[in-house]
PDB file of N, CA and C in Angstrom:
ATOM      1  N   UNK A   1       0.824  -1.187   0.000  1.00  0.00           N
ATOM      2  CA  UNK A   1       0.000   0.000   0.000  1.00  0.00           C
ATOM      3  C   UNK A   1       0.870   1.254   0.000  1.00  0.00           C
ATOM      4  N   UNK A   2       2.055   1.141   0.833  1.00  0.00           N
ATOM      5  CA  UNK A   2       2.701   2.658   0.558  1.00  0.00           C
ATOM      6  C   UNK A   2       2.934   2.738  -0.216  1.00  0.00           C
ATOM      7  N   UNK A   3       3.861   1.909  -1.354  1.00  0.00           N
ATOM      8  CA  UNK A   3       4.973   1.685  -2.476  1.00  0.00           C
ATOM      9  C   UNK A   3       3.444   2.343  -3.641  1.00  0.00           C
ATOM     10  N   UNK A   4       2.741   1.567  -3.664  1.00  0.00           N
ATOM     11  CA  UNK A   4       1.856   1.712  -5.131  1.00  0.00           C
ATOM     12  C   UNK A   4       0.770   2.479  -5.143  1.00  0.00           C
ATOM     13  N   UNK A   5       0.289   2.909  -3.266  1.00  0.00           N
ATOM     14  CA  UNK A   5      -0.883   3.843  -3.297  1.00  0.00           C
ATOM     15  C   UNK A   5      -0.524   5.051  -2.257  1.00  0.00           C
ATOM     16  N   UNK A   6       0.747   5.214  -2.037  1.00  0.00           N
ATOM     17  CA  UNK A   6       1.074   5.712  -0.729  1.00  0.00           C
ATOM     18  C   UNK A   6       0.270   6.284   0.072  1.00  0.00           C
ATOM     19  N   UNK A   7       0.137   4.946   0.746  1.00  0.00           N
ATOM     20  CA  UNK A   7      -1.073   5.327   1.969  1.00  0.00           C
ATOM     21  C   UNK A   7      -0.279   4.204   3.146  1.00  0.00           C
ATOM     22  N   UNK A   8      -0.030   5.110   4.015  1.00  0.00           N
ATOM     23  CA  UNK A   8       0.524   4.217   5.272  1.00  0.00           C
ATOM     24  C   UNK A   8       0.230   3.700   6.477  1.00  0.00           C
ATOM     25  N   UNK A   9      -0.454   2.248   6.294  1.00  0.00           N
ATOM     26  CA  UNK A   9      -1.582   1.881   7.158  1.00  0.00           C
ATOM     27  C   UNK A   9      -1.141   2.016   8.627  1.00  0.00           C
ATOM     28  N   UNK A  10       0.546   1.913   8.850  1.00  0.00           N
ATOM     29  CA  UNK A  10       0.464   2.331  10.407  1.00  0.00           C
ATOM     30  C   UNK A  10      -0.345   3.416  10.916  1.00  0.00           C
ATOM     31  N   UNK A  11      -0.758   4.416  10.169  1.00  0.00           N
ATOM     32  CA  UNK A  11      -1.098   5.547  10.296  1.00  0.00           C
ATOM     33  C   UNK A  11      -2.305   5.814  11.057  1.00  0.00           C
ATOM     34  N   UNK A  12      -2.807   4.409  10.485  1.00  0.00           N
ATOM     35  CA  UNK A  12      -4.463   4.376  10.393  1.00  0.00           C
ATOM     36  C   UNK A  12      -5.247   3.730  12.486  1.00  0.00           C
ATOM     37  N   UNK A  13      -6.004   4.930  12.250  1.00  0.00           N
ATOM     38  CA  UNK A  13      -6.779   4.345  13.989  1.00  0.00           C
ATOM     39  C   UNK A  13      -7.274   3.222  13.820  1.00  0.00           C
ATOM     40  N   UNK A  14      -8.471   3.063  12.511  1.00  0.00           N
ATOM     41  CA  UNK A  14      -9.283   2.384  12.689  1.00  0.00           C
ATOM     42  C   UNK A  14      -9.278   1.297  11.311  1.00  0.00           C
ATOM     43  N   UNK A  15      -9.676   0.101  11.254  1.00  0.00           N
ATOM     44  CA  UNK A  15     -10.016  -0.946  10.217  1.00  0.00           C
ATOM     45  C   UNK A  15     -11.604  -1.877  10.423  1.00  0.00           C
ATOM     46  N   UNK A  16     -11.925  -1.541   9.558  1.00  0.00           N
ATOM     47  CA  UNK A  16     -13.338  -2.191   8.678  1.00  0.00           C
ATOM     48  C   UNK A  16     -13.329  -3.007   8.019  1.00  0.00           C
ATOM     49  N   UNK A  17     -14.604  -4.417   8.091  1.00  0.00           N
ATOM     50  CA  UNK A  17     -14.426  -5.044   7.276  1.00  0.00           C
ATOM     51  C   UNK A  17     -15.766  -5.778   7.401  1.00  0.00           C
ATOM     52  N   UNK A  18     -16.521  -6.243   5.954  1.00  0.00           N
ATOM     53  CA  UNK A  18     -17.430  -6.927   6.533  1.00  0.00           C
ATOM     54  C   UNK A  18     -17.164  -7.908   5.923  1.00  0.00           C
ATOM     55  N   UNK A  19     -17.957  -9.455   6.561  1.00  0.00           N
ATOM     56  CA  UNK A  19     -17.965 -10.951   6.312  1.00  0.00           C
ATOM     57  C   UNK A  19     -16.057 -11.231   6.213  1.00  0.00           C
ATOM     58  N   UNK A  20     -15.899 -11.477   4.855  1.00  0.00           N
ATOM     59  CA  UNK A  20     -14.440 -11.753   4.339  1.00  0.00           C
ATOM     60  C   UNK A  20     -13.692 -10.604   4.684  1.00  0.00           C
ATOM     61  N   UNK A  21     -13.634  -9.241   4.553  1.00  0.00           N
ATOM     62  CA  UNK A  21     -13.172  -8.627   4.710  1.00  0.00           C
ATOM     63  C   UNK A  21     -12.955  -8.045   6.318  1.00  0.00           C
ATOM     64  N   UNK A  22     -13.465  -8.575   7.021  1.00  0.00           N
ATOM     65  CA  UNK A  22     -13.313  -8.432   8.654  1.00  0.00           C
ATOM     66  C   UNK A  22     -11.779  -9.188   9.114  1.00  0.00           C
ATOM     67  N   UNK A  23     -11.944 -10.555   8.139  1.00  0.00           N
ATOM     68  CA  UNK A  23     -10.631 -10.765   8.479  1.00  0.00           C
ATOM     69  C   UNK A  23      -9.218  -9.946   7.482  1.00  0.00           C
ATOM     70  N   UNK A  24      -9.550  -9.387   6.675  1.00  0.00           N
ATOM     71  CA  UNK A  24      -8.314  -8.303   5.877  1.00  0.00           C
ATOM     72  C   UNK A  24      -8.312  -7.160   7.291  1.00  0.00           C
ATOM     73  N   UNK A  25      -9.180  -6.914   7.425  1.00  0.00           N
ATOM     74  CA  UNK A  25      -8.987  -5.684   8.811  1.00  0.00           C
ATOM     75  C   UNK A  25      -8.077  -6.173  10.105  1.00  0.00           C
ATOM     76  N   UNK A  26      -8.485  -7.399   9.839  1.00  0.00           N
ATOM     77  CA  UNK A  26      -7.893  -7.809  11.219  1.00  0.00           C
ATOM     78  C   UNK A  26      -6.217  -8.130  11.212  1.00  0.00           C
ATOM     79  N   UNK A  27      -6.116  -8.607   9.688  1.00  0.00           N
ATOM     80  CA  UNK A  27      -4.749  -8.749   9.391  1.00  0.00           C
ATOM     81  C   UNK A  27      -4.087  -7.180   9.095  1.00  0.00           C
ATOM     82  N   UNK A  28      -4.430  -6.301   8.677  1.00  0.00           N
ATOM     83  CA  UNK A  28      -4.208  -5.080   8.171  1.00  0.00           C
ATOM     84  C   UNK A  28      -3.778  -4.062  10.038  1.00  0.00           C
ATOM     85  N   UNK A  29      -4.717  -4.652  10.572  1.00  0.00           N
ATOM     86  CA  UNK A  29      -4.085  -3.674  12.416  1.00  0.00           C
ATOM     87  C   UNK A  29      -3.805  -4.461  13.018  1.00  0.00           C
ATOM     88  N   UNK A  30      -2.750  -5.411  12.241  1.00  0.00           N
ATOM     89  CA  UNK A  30      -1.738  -6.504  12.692  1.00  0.00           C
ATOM     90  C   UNK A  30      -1.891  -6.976  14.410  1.00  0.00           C
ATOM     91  N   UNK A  31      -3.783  -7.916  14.061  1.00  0.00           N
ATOM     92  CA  UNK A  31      -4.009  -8.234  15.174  1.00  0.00           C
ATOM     93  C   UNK A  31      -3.998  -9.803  15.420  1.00  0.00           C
ATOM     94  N   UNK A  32      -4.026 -10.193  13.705  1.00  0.00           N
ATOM     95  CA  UNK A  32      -3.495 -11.419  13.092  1.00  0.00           C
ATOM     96  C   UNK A  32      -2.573 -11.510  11.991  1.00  0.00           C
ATOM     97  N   UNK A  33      -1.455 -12.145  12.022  1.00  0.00           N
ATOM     98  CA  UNK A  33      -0.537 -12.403  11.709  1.00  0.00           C
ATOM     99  C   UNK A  33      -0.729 -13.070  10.096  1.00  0.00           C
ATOM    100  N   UNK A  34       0.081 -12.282   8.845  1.00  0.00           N
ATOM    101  CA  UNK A  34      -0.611 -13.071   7.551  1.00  0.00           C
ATOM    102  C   UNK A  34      -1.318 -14.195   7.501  1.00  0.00           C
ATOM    103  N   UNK A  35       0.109 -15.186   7.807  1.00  0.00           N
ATOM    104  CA  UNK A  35      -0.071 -16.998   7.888  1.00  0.00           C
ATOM    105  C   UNK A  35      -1.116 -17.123   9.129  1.00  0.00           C
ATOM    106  N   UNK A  36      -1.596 -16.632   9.722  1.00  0.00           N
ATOM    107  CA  UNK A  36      -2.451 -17.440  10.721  1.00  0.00           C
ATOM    108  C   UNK A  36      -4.090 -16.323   9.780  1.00  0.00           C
ATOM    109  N   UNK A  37      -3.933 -15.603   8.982  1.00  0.00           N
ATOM    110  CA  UNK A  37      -4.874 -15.218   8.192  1.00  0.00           C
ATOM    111  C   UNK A  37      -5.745 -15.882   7.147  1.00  0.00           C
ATOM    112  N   UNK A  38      -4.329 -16.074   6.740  1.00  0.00           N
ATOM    113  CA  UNK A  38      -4.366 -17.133   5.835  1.00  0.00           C
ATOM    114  C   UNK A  38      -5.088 -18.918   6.147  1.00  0.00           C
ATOM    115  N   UNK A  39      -4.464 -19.138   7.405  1.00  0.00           N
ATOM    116  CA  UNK A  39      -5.139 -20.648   7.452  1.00  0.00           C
ATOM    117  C   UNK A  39      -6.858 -19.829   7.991  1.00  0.00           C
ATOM    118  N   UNK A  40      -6.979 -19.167   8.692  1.00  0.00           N
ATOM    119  CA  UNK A  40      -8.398 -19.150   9.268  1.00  0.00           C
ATOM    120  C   UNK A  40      -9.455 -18.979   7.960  1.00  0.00           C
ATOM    121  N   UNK A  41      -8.724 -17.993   6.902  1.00  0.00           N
ATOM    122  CA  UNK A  41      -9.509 -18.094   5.729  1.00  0.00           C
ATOM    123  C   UNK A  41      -9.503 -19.226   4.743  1.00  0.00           C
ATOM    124  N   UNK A  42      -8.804 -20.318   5.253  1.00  0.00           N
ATOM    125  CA  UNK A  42      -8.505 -22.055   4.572  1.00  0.00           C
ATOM    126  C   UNK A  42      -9.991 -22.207   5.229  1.00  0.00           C
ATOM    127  N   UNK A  43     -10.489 -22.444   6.461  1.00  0.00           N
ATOM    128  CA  UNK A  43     -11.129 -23.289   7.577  1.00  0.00           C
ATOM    129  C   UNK A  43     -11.943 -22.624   6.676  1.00  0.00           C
ATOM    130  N   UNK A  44     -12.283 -21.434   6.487  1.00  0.00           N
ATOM    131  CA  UNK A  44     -13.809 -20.876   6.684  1.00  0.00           C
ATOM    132  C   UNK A  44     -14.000 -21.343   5.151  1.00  0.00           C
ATOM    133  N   UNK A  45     -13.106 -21.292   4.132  1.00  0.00           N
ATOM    134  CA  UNK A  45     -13.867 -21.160   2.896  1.00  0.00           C
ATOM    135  C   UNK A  45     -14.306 -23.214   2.860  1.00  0.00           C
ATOM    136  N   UNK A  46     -13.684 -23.657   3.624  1.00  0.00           N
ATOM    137  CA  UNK A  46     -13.885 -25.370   3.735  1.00  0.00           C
ATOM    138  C   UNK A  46     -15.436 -25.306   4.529  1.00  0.00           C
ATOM    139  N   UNK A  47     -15.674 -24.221   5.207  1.00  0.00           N
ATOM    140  CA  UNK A  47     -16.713 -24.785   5.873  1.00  0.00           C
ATOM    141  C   UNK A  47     -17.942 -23.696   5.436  1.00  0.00           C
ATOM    142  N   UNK A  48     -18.029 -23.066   4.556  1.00  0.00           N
ATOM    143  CA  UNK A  48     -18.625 -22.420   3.603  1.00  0.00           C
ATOM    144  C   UNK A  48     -19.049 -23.009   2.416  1.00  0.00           C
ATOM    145  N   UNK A  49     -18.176 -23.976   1.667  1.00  0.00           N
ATOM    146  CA  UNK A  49     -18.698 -24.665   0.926  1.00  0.00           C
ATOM    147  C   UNK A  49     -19.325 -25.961   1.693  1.00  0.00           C
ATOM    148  N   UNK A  50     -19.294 -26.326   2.495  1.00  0.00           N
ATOM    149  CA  UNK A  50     -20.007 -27.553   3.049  1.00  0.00           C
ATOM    150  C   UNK A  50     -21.301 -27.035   3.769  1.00  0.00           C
ATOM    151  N   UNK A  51     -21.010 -25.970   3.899  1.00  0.00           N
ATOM    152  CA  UNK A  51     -22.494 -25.294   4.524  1.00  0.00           C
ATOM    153  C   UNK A  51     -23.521 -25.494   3.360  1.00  0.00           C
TER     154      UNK A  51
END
């Protein structure tokens, strides 16, 4: 985001997100860690299609 839109999310108070995007917020105010982003959005899309 800085490099290509310079916008510098340390910057930022607050992050939004709804459904899928709650977890980009959550990874974005580094409250989850990419790789542990990443698997929770493995689980959910496994249990989204079985829903």
């Amino acid at each position: 985001m800085k490099k290509e839109l310079n916008v510098n999310l340390d910057n930022a108070k607050y992050f939004a997100g709804h459904s899928l995007g709650e977890y980009s917020a959550l990874c974005a105010a580094n409250y989850l860690s990419f790789s542990d982003t990443i698997k929770l959005l493995k689980v959910r899309g496994d249990a989204m299609q079985n829903a």
